[in-house]
C-alpha atoms as a PDB file:
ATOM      1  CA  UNK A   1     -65.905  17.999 -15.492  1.00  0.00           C
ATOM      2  CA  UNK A   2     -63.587  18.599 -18.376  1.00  0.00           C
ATOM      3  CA  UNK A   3     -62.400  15.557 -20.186  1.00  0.00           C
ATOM      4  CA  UNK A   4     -58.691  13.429 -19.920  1.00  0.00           C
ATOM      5  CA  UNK A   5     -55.807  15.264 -21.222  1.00  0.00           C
ATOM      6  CA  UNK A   6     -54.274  13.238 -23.592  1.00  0.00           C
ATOM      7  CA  UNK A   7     -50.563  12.193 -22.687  1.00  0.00           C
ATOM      8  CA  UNK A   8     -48.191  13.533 -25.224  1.00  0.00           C
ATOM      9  CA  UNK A   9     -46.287  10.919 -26.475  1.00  0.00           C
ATOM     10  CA  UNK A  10     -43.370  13.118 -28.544  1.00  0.00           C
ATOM     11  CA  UNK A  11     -40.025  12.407 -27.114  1.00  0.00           C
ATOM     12  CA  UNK A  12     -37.347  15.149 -28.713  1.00  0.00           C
ATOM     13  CA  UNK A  13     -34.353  12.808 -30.588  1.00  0.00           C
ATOM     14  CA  UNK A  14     -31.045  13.417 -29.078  1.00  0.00           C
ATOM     15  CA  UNK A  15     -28.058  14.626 -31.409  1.00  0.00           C
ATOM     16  CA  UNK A  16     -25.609  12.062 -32.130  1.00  0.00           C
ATOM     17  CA  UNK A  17     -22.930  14.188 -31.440  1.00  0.00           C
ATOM     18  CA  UNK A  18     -23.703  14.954 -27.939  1.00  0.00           C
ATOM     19  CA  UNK A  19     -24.254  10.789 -27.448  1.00  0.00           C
ATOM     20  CA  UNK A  20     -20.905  10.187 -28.892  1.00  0.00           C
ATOM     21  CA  UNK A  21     -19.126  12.891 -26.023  1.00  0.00           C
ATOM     22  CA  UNK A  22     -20.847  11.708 -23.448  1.00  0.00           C
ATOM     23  CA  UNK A  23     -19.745   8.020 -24.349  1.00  0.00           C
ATOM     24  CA  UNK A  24     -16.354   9.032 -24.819  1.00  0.00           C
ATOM     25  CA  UNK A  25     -16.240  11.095 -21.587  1.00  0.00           C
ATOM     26  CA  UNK A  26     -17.488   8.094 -19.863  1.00  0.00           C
ATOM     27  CA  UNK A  27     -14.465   6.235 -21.276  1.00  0.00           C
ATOM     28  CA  UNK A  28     -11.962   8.235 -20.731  1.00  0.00           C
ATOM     29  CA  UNK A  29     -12.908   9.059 -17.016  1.00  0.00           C
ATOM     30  CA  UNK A  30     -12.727   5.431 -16.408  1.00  0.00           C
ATOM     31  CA  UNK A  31      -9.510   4.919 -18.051  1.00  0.00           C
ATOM     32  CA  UNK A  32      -8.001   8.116 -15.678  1.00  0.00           C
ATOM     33  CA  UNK A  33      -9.397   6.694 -12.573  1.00  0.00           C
ATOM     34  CA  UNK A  34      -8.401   3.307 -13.484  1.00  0.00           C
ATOM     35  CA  UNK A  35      -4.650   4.742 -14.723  1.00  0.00           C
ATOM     36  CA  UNK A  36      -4.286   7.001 -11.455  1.00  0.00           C
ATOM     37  CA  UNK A  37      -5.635   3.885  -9.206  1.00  0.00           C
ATOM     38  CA  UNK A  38      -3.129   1.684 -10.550  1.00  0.00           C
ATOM     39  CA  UNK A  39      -0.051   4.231 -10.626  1.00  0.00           C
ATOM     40  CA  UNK A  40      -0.859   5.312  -6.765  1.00  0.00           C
ATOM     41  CA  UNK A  41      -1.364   2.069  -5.519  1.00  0.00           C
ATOM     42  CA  UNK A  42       0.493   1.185  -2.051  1.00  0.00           C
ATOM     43  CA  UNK A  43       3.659  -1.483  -1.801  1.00  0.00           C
ATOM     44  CA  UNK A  44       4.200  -1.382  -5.167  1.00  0.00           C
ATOM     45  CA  UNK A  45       7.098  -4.568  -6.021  1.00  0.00           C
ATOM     46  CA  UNK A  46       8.205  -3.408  -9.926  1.00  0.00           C
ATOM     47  CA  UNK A  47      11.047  -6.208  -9.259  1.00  0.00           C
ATOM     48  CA  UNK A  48      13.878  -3.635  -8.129  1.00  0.00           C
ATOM     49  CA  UNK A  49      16.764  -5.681  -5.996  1.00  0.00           C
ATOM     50  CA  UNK A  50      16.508  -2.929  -3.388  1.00  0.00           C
ATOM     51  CA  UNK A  51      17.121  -4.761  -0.419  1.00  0.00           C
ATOM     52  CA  UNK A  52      15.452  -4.032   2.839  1.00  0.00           C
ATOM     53  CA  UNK A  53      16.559  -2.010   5.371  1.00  0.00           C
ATOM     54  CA  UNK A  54      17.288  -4.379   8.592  1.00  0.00           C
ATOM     55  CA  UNK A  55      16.537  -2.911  11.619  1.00  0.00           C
ATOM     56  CA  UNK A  56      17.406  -4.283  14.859  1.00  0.00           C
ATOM     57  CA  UNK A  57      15.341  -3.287  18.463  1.00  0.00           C
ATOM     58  CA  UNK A  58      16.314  -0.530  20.713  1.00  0.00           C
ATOM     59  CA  UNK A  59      17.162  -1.506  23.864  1.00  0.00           C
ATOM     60  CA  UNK A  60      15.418   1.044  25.984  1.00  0.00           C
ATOM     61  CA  UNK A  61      16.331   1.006  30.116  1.00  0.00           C
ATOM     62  CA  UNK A  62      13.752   1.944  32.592  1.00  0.00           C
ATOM     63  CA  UNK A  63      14.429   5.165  34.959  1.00  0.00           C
ATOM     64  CA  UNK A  64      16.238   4.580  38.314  1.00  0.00           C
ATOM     65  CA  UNK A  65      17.122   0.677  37.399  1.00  0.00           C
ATOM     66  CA  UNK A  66      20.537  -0.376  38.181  1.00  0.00           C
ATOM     67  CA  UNK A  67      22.536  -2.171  35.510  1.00  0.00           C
ATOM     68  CA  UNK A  68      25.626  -4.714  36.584  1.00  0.00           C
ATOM     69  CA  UNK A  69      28.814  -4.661  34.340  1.00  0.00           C
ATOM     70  CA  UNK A  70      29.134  -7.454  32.463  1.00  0.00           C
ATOM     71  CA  UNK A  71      30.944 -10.467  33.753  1.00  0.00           C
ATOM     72  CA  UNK A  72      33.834 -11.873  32.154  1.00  0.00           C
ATOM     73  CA  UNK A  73      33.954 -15.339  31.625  1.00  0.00           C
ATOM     74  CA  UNK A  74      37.388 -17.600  31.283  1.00  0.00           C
ATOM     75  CA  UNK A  75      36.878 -21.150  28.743  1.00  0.00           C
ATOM     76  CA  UNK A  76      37.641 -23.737  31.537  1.00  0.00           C
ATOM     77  CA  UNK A  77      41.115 -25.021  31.885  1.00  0.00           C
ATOM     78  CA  UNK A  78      42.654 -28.071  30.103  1.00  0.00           C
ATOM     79  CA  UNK A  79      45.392 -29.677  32.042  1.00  0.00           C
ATOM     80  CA  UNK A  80      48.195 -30.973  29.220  1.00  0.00           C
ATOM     81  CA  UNK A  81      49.350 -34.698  29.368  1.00  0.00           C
ATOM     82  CA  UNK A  82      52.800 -34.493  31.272  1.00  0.00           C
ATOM     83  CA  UNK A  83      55.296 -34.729  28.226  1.00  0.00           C
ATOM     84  CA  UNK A  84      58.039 -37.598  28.803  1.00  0.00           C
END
């Protein structure tokens, strides 16, 4: 049997420059998603007075019903106080 390799134990140093673009990559994708989250957000209220648009509900008939004209109605008659 040959005998136990020995583990190495050198670890290569990483260049500071290539820490410092990955950090600042990092950062700055971060910053872009936060930016592009907060720009294409939905119902956005930036306090503009645009008012609204009202709608109001279609009336819709069904096919073949009949519809009735619509009646005319009359306030009720006063009857005056005879004048003397």
């Amino acid at each position: 049997m040959s005998p136990p390799r020995k583990r190495s134990t050198y670890k290569p140093r990483r260049d500071r420059r290539e820490v410092a673009i990955a950090v600042v990559a990092s950062f700055l994708i971060v910053v872009v998603t936060f930016t592009l989250i907060w720009v294409l957000r939905p119902n956005k209220n930036l306090g503009s007075s645009e008012t609204p648009a009202i709608t109001t509900p279609a009336t819709t008939t069904t096919p073949g019903a009949t519809t009735t004209a619509p009646v005319a109605t009359t306030p009720p008659e006063t009857t005056a106080a005879p004048q003397p």
